[in-house]
PDB file of N, CA and C in Angstrom:
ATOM      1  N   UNK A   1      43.320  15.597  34.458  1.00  0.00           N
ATOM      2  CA  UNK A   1      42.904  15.480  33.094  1.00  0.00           C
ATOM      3  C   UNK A   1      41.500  16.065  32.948  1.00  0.00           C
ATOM      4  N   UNK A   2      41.561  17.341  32.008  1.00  0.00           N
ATOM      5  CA  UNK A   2      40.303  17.711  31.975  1.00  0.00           C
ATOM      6  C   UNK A   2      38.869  16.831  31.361  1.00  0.00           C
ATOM      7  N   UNK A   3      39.389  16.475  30.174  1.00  0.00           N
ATOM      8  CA  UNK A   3      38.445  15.143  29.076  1.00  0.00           C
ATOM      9  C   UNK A   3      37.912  15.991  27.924  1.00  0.00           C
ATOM     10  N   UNK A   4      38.302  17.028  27.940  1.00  0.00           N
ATOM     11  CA  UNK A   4      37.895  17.904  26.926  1.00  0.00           C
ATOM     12  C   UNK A   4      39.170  17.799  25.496  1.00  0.00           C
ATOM     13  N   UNK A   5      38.435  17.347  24.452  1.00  0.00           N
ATOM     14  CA  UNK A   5      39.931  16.986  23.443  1.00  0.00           C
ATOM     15  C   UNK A   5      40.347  18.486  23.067  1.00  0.00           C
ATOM     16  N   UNK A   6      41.268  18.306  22.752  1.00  0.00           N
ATOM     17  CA  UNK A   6      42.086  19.936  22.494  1.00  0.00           C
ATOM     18  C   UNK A   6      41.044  20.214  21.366  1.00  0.00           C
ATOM     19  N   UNK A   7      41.035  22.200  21.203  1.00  0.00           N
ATOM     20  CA  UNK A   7      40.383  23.006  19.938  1.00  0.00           C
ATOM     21  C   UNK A   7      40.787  23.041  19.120  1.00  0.00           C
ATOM     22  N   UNK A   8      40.965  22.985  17.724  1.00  0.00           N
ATOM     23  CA  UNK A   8      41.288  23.468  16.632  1.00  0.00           C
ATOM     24  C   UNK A   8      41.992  24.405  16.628  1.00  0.00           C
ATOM     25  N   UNK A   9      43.099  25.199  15.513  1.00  0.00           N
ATOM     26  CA  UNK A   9      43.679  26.350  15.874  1.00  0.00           C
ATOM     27  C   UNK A   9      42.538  26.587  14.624  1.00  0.00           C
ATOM     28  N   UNK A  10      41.663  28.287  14.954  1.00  0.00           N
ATOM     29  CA  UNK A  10      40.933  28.726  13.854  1.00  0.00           C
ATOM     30  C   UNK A  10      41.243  30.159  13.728  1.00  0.00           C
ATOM     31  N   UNK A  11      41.650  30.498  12.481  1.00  0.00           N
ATOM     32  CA  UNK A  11      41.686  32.227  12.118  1.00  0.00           C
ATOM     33  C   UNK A  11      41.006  32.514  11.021  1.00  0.00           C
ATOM     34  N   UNK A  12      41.081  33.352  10.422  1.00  0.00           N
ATOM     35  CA  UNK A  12      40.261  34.344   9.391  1.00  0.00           C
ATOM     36  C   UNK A  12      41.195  34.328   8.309  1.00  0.00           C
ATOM     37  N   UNK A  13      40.866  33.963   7.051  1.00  0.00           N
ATOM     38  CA  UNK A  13      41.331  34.135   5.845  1.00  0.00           C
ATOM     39  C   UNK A  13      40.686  34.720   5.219  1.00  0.00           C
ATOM     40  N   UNK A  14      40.572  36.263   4.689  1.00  0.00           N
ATOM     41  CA  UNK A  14      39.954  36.708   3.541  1.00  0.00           C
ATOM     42  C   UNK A  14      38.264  37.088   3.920  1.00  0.00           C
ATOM     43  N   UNK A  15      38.492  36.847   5.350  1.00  0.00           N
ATOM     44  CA  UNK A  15      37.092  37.448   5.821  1.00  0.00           C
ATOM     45  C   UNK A  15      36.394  36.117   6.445  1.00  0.00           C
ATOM     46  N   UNK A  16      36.908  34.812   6.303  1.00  0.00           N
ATOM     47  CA  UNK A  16      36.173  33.992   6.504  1.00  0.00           C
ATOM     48  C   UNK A  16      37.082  33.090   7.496  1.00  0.00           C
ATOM     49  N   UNK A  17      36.526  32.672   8.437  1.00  0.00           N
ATOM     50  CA  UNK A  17      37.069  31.346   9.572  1.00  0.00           C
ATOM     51  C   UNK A  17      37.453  30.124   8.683  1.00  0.00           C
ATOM     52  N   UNK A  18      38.286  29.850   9.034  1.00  0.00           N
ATOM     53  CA  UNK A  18      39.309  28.474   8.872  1.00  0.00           C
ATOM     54  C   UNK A  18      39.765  28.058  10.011  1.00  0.00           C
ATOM     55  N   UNK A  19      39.519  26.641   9.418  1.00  0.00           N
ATOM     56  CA  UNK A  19      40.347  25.842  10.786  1.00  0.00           C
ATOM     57  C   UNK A  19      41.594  25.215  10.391  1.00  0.00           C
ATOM     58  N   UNK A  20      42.979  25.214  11.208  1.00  0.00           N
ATOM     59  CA  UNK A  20      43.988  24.590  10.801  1.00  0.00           C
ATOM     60  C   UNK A  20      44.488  23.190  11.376  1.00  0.00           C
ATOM     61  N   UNK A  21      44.412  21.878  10.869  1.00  0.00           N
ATOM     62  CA  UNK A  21      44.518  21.036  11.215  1.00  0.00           C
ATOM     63  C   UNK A  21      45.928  20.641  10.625  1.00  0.00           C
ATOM     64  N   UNK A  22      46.601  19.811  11.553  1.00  0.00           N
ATOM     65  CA  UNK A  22      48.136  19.135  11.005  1.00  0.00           C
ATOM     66  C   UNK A  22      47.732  17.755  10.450  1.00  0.00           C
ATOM     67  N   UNK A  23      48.634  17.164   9.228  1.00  0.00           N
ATOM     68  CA  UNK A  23      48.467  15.994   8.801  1.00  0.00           C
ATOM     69  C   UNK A  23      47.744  15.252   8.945  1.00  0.00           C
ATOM     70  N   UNK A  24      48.202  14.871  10.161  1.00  0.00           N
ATOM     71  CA  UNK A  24      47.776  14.016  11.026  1.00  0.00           C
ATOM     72  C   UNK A  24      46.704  14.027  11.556  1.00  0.00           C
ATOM     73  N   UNK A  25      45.933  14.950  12.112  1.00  0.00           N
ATOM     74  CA  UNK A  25      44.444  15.256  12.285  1.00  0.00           C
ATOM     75  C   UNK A  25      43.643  15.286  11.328  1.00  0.00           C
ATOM     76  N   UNK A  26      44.092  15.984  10.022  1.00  0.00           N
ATOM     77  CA  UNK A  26      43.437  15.714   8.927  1.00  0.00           C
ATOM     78  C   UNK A  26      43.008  14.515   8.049  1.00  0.00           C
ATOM     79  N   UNK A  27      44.566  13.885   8.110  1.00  0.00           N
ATOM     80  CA  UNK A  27      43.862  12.228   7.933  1.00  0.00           C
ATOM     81  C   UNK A  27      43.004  11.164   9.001  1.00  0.00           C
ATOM     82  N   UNK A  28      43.236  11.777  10.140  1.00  0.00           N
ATOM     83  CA  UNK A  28      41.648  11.081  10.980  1.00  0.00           C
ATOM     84  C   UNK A  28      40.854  10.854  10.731  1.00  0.00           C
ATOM     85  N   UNK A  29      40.586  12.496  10.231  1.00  0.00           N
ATOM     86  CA  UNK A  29      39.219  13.114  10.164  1.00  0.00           C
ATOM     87  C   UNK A  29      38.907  12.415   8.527  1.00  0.00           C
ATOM     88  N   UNK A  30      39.522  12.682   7.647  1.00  0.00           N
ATOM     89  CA  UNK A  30      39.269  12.213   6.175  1.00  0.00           C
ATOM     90  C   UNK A  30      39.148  10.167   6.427  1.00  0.00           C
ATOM     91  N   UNK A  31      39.975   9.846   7.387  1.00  0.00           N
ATOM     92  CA  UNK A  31      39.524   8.296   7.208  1.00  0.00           C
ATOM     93  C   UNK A  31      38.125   7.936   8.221  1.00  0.00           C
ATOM     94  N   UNK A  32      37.654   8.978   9.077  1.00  0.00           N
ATOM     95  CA  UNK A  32      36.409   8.254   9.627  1.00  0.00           C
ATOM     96  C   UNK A  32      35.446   9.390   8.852  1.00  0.00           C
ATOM     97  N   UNK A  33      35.523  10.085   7.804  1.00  0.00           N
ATOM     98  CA  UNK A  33      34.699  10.456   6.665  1.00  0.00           C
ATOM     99  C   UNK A  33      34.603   9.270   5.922  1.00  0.00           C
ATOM    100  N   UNK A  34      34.908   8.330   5.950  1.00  0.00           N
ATOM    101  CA  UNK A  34      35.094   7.385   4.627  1.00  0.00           C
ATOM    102  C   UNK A  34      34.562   6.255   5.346  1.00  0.00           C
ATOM    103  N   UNK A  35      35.088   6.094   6.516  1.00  0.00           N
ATOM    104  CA  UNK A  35      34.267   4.691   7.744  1.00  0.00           C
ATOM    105  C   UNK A  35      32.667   5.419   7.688  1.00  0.00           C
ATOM    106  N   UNK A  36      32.506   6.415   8.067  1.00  0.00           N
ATOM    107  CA  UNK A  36      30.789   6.687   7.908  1.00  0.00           C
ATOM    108  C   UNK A  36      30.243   6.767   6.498  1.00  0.00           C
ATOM    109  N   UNK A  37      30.779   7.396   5.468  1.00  0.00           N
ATOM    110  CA  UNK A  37      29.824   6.694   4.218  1.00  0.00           C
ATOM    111  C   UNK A  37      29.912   5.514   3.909  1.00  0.00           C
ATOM    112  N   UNK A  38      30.926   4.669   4.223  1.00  0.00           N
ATOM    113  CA  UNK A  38      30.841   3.237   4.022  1.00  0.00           C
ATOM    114  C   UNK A  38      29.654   2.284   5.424  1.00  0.00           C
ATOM    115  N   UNK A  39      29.657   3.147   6.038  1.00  0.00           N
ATOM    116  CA  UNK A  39      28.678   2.304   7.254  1.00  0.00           C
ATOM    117  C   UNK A  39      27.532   3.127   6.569  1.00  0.00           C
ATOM    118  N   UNK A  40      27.117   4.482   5.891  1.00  0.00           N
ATOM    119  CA  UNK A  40      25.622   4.766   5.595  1.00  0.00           C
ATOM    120  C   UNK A  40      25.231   3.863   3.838  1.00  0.00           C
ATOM    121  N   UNK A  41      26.424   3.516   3.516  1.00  0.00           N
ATOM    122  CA  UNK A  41      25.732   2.827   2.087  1.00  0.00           C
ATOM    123  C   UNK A  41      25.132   1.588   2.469  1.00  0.00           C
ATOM    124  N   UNK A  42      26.172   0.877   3.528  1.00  0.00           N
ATOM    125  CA  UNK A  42      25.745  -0.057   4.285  1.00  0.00           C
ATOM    126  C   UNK A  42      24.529  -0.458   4.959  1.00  0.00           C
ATOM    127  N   UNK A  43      23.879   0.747   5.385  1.00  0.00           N
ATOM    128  CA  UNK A  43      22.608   0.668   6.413  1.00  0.00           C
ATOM    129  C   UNK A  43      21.726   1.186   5.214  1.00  0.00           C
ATOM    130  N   UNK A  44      21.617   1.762   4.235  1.00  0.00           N
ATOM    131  CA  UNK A  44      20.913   2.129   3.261  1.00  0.00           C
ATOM    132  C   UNK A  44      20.562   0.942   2.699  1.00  0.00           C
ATOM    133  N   UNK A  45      21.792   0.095   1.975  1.00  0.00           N
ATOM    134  CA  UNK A  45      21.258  -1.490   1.142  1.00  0.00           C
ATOM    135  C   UNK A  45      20.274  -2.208   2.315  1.00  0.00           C
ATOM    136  N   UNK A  46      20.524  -2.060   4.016  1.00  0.00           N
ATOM    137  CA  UNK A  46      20.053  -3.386   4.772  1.00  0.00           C
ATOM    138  C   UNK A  46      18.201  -2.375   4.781  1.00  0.00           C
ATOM    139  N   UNK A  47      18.183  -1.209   4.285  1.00  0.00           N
ATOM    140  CA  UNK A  47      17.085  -0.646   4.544  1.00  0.00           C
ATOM    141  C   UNK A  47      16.019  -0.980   3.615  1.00  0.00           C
ATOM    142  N   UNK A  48      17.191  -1.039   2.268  1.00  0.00           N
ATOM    143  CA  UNK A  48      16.324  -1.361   1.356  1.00  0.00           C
ATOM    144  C   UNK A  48      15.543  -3.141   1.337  1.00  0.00           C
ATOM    145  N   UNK A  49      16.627  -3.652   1.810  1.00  0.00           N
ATOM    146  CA  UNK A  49      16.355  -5.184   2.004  1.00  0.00           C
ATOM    147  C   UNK A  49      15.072  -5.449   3.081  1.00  0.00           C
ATOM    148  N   UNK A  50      15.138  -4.333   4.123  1.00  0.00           N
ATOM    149  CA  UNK A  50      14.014  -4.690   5.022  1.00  0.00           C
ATOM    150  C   UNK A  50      12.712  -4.406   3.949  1.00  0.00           C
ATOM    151  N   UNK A  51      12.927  -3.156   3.397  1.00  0.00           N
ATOM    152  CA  UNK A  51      11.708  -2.917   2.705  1.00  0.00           C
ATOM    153  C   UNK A  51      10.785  -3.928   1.922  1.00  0.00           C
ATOM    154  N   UNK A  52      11.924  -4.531   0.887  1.00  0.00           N
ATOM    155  CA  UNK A  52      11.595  -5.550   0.200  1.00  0.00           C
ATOM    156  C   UNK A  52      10.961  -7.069   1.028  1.00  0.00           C
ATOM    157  N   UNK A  53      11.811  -7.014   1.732  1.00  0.00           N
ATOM    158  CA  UNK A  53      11.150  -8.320   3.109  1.00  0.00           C
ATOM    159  C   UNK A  53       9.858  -7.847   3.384  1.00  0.00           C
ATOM    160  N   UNK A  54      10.086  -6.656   3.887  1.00  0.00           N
ATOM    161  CA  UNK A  54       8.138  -6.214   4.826  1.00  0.00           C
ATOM    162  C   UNK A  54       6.926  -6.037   3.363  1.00  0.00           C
ATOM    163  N   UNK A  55       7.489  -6.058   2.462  1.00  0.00           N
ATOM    164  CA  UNK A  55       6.675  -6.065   1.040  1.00  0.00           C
ATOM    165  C   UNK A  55       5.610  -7.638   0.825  1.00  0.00           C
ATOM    166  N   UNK A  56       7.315  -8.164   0.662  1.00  0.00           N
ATOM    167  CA  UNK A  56       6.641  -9.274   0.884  1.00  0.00           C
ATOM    168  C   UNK A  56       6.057 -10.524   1.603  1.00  0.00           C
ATOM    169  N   UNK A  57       6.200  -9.795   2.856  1.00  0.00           N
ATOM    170  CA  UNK A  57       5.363 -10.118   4.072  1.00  0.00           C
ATOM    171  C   UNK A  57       4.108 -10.009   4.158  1.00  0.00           C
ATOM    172  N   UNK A  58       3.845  -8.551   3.775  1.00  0.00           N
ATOM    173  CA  UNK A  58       2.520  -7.982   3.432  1.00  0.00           C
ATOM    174  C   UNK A  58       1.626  -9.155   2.408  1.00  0.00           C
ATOM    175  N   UNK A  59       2.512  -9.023   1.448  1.00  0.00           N
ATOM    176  CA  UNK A  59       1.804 -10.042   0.459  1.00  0.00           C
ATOM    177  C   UNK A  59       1.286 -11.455   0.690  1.00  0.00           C
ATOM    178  N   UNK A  60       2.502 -12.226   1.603  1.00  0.00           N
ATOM    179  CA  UNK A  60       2.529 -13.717   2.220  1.00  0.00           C
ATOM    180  C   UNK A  60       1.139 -13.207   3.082  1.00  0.00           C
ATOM    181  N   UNK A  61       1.176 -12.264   3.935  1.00  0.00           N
ATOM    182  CA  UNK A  61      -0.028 -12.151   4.536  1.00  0.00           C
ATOM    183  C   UNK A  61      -1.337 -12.452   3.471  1.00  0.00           C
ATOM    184  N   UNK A  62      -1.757 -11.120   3.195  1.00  0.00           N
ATOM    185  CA  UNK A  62      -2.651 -11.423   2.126  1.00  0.00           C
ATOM    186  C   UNK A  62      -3.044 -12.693   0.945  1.00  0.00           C
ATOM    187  N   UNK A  63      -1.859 -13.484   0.776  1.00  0.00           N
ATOM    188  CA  UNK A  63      -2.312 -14.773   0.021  1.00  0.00           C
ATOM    189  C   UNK A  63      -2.908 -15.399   1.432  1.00  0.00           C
ATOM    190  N   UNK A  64      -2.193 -15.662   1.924  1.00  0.00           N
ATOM    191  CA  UNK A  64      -2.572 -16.495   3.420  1.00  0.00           C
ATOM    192  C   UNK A  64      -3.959 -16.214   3.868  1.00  0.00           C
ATOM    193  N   UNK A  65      -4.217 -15.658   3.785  1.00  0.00           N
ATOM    194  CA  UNK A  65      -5.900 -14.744   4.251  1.00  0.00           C
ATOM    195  C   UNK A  65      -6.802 -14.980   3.678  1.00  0.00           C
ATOM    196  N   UNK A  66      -6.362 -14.847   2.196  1.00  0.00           N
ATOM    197  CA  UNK A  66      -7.485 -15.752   0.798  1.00  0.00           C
ATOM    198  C   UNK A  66      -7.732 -17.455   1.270  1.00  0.00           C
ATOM    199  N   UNK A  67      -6.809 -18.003   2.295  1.00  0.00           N
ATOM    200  CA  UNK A  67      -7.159 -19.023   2.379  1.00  0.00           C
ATOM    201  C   UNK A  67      -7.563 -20.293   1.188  1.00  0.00           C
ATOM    202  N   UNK A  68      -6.641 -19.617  -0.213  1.00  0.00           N
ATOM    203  CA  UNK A  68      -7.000 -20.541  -1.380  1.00  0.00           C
ATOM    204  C   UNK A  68      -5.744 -21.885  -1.351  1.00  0.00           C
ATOM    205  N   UNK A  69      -6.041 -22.522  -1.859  1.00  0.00           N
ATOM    206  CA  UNK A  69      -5.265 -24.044  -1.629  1.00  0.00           C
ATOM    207  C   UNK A  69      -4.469 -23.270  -3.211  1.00  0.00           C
ATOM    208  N   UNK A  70      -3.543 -23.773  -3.486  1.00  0.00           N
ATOM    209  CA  UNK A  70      -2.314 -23.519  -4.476  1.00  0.00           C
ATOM    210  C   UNK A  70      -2.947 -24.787  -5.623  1.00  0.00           C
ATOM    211  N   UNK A  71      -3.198 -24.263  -6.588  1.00  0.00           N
ATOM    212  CA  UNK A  71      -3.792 -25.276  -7.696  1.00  0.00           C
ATOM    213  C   UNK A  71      -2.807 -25.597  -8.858  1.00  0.00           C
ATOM    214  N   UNK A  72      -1.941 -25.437  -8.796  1.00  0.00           N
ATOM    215  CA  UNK A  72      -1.043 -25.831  -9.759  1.00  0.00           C
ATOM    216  C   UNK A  72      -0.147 -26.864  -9.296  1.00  0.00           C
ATOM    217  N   UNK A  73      -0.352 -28.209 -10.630  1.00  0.00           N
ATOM    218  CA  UNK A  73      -0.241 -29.212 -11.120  1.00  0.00           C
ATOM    219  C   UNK A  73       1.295 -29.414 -10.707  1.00  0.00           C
ATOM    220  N   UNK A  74       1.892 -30.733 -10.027  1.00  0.00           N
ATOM    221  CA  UNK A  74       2.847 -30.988  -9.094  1.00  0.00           C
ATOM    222  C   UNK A  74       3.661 -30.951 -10.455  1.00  0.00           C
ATOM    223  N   UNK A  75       3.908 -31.105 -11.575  1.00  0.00           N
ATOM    224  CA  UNK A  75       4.827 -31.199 -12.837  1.00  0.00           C
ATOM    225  C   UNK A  75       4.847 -29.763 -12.819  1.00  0.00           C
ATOM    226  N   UNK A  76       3.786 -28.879 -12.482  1.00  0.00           N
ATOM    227  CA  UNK A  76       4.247 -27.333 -13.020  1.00  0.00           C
ATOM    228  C   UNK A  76       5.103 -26.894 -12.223  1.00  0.00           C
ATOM    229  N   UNK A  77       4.890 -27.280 -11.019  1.00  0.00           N
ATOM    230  CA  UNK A  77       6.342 -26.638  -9.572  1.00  0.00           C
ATOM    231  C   UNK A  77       7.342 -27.496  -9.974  1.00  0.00           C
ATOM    232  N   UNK A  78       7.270 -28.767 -10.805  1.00  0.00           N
ATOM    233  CA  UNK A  78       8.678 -28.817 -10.786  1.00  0.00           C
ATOM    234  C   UNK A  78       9.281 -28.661 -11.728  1.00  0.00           C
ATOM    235  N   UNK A  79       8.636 -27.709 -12.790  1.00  0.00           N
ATOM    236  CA  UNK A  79       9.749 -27.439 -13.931  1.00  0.00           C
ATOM    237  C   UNK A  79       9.731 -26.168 -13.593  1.00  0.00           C
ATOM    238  N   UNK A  80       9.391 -25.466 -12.240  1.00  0.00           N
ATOM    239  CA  UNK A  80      10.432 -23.896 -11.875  1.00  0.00           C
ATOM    240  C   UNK A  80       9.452 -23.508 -12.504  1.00  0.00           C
ATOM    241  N   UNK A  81       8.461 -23.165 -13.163  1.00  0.00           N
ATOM    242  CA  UNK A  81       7.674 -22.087 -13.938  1.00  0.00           C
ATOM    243  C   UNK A  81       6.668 -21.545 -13.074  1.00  0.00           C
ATOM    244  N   UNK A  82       6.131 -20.512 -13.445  1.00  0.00           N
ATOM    245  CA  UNK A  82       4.598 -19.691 -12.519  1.00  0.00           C
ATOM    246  C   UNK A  82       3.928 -19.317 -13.654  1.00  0.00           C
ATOM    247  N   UNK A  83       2.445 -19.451 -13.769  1.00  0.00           N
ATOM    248  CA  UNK A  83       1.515 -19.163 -14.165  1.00  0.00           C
ATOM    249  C   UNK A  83       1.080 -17.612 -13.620  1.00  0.00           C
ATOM    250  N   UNK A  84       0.391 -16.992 -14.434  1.00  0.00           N
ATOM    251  CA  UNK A  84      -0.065 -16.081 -14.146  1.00  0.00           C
ATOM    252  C   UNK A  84      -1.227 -15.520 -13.388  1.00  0.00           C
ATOM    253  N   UNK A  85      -1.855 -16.602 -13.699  1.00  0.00           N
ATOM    254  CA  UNK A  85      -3.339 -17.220 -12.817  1.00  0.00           C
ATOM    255  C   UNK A  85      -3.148 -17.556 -11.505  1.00  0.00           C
ATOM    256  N   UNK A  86      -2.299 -17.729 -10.896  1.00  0.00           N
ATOM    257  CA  UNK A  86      -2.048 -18.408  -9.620  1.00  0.00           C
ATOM    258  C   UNK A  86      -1.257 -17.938  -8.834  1.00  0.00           C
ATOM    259  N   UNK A  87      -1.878 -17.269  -7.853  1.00  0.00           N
ATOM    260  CA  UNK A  87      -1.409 -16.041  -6.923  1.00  0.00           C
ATOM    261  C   UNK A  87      -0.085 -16.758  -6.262  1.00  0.00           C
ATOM    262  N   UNK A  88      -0.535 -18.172  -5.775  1.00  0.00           N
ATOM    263  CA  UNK A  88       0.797 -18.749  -4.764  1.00  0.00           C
ATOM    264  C   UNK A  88       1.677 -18.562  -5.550  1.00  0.00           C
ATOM    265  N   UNK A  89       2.125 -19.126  -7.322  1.00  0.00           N
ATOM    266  CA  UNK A  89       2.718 -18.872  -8.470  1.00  0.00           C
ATOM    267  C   UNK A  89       3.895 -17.449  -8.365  1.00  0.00           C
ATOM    268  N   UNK A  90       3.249 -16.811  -8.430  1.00  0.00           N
ATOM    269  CA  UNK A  90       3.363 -15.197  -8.492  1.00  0.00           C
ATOM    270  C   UNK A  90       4.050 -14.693  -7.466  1.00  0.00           C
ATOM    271  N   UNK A  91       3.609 -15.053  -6.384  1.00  0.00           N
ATOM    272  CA  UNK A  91       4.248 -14.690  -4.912  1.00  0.00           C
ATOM    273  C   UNK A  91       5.953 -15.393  -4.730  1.00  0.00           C
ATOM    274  N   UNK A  92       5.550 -16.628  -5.066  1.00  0.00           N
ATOM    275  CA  UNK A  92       6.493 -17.626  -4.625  1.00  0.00           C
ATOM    276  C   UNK A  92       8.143 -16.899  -5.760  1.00  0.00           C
ATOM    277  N   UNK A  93       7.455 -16.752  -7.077  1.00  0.00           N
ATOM    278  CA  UNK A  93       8.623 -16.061  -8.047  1.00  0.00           C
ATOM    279  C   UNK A  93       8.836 -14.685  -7.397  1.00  0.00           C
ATOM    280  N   UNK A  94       8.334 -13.821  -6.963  1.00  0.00           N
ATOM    281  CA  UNK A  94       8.844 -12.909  -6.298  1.00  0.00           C
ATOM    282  C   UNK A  94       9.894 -12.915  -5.453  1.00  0.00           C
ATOM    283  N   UNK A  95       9.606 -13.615  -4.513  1.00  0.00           N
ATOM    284  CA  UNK A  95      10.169 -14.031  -3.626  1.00  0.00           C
ATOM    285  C   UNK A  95      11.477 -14.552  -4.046  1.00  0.00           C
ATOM    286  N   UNK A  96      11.220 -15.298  -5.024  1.00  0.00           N
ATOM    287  CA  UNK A  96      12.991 -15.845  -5.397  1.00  0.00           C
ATOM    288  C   UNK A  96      13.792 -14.880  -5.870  1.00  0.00           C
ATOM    289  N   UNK A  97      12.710 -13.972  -6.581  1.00  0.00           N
ATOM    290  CA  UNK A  97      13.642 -12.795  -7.510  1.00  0.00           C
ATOM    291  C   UNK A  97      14.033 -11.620  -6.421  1.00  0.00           C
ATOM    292  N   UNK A  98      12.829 -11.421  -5.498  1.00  0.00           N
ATOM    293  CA  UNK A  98      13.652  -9.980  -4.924  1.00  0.00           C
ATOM    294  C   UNK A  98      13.557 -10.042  -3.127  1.00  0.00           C
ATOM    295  N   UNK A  99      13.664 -11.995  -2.707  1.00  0.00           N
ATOM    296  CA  UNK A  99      13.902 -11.836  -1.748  1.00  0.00           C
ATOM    297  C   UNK A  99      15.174 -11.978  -0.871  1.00  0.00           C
ATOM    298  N   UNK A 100      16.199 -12.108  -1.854  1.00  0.00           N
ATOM    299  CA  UNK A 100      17.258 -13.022  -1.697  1.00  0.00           C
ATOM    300  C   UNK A 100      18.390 -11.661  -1.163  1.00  0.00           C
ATOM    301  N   UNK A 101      19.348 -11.651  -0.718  1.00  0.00           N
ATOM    302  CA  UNK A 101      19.896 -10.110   0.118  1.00  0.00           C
ATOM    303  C   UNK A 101      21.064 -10.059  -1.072  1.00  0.00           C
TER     304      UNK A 101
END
């Protein structure tokens, strides 16, 4: 067994190379065309998701660094709202809105 998969049959149509594939090779080839754009849309969304994570990593960093204590009033965290004034506020709604996959 050599391990070399068989060649294509290829000739010239009209001046130009073609390759002739049977059915059956052709639908291989057309269903792992369709397994790789479905695995690159795939790795594209998890790319975008890292992005958004390392975003707001960056940010968790930077509040964290200010070393400011979170000043908003234990009734304001619990009716779900953020102030605009209040960085932890701000961060924390981010986070719900564009950290979630």
């Amino acid at each position: 067994m050599s391990g070399h998969a068989p060649q294509p049959t290829r000739m010239r149509l009209n001046g130009r190379e073609i390759v002739l594939l049977s059915q059956e090779e052709y639908q291989r080839l057309d269903a792992s065309r369709r397994q790789v754009g479905a695995q690159h849309t795939r790795l594209r969304k998890a790319h975008q998701q890292f992005e958004t994570l390392e975003n707001l990593l960056t940010q968790a960093r930077a509040l964290l660094a200010t070393r400011e204590p979170h000043t908003c009033s234990p009734s304001h965290v619990e009716q779900d709202t953020t102030t605009a004034d209040c960085p932890a506020c701000r961060f924390l709604a981010r986070c719900q809105d564009e950290g979630r996959p």
